[in-house]
C-alpha atoms as a PDB file:
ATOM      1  CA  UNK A   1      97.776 126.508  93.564  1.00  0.00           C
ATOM      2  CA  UNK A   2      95.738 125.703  90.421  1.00  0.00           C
ATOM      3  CA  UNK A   3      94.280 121.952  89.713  1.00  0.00           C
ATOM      4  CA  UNK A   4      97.347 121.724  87.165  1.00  0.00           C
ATOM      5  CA  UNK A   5      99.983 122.754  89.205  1.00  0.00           C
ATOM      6  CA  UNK A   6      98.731 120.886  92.313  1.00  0.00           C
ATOM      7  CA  UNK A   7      99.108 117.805  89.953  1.00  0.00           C
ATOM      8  CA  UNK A   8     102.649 118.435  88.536  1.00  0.00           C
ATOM      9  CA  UNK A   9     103.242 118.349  92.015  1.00  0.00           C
ATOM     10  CA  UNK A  10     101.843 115.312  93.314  1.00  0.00           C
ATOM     11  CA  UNK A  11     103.049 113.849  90.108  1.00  0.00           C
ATOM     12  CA  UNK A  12     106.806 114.541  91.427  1.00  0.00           C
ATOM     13  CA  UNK A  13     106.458 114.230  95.251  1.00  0.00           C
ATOM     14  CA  UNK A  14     102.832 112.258  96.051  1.00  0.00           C
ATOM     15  CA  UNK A  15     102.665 108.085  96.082  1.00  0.00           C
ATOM     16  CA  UNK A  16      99.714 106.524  94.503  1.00  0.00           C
ATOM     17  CA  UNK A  17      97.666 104.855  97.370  1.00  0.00           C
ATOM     18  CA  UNK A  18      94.419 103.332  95.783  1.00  0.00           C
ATOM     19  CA  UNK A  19      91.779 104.036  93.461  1.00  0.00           C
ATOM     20  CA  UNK A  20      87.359 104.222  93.673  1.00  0.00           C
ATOM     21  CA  UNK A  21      84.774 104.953  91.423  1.00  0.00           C
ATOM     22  CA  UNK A  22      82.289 107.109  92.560  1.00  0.00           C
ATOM     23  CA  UNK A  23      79.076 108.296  90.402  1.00  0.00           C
ATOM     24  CA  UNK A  24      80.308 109.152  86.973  1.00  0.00           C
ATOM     25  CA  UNK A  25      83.983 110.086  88.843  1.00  0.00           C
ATOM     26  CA  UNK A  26      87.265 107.427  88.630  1.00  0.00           C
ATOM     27  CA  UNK A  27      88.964 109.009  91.965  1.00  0.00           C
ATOM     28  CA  UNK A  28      92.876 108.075  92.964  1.00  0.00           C
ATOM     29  CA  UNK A  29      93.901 108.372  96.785  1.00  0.00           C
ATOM     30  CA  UNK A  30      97.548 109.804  97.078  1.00  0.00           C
ATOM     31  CA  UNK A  31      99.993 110.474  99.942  1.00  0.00           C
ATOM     32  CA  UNK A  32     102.017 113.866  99.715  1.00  0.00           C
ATOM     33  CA  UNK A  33     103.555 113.930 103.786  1.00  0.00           C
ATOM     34  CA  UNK A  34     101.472 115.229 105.557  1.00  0.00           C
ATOM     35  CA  UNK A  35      98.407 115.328 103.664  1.00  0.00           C
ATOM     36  CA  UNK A  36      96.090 112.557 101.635  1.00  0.00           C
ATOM     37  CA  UNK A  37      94.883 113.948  98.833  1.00  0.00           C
ATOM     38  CA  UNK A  38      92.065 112.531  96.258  1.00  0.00           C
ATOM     39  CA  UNK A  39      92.314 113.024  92.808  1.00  0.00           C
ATOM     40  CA  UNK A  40      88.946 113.426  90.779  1.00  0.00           C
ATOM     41  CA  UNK A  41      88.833 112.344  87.481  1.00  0.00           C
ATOM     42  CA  UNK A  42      85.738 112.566  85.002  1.00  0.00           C
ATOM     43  CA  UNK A  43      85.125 109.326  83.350  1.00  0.00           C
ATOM     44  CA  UNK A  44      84.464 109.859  79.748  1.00  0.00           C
ATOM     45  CA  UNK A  45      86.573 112.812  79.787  1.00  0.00           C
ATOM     46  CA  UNK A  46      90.240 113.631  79.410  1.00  0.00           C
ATOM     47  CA  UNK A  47      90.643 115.580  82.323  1.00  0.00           C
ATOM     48  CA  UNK A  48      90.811 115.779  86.250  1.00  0.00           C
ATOM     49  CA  UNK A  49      87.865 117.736  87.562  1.00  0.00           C
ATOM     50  CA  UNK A  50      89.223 118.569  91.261  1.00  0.00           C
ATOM     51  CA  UNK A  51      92.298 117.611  93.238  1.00  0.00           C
ATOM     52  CA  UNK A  52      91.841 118.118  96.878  1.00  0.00           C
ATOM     53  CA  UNK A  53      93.328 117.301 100.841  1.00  0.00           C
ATOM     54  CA  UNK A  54      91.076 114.593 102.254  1.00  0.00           C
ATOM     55  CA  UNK A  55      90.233 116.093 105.680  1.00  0.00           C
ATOM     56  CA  UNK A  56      86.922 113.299 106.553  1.00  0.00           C
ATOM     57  CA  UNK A  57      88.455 110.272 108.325  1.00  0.00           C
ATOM     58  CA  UNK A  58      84.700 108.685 106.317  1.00  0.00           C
ATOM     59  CA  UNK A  59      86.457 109.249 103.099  1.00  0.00           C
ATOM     60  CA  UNK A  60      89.702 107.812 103.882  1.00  0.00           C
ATOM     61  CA  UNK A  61      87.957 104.777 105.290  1.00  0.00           C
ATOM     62  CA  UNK A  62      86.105 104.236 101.341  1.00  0.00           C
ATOM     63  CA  UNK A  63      90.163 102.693 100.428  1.00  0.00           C
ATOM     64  CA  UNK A  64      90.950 100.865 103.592  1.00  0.00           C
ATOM     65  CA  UNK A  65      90.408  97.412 101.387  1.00  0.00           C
ATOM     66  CA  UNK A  66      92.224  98.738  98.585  1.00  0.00           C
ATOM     67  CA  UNK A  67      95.523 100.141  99.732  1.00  0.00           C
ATOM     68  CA  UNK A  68      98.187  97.643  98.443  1.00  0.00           C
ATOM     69  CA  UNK A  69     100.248  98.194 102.035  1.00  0.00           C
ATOM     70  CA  UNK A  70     103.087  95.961 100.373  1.00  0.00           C
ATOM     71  CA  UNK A  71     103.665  97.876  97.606  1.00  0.00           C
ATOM     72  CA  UNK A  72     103.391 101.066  99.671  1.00  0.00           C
ATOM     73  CA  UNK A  73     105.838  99.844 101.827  1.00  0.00           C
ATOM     74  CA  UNK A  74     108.199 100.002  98.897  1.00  0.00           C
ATOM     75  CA  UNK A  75     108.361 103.243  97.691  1.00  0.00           C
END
């Protein structure tokens, strides 16, 4: 899959966990069963720079204090 179409999808089927910034990137955690996927975005720009499966327990432990788990619990 392309960056576009791997966004359609997780616009249909993923669930908006949290969001960083990192360097000069605004980066959105998602859920998509099975996988957690980030989201890069380039800030100043109009357009995501990389979409990919977050496979480094590290980088899922950068949105531990930002998950809303109430809200998640929701959807």
């Amino acid at each position: 899959m392309n960056t576009a179409q791997r966004f359609e999808r997780l616009k249909k089927e993923g669930h908006h966990l949290a969001s960083r910034f990192f360097t000069d990137y605004n980066v959105h955690l998602c859920y998509d069963e099975p996988f957690y996927i980030e989201i890069w975005y380039k800030m100043g720009f109009d357009m995501i720079y990389w979409i990919e499966i977050v496979k480094n327990k590290d980088i899922l432990d950068t949105y531990t204090d930002l998950v809303d788990i109430h809200k998640n619990l929701k959807d």
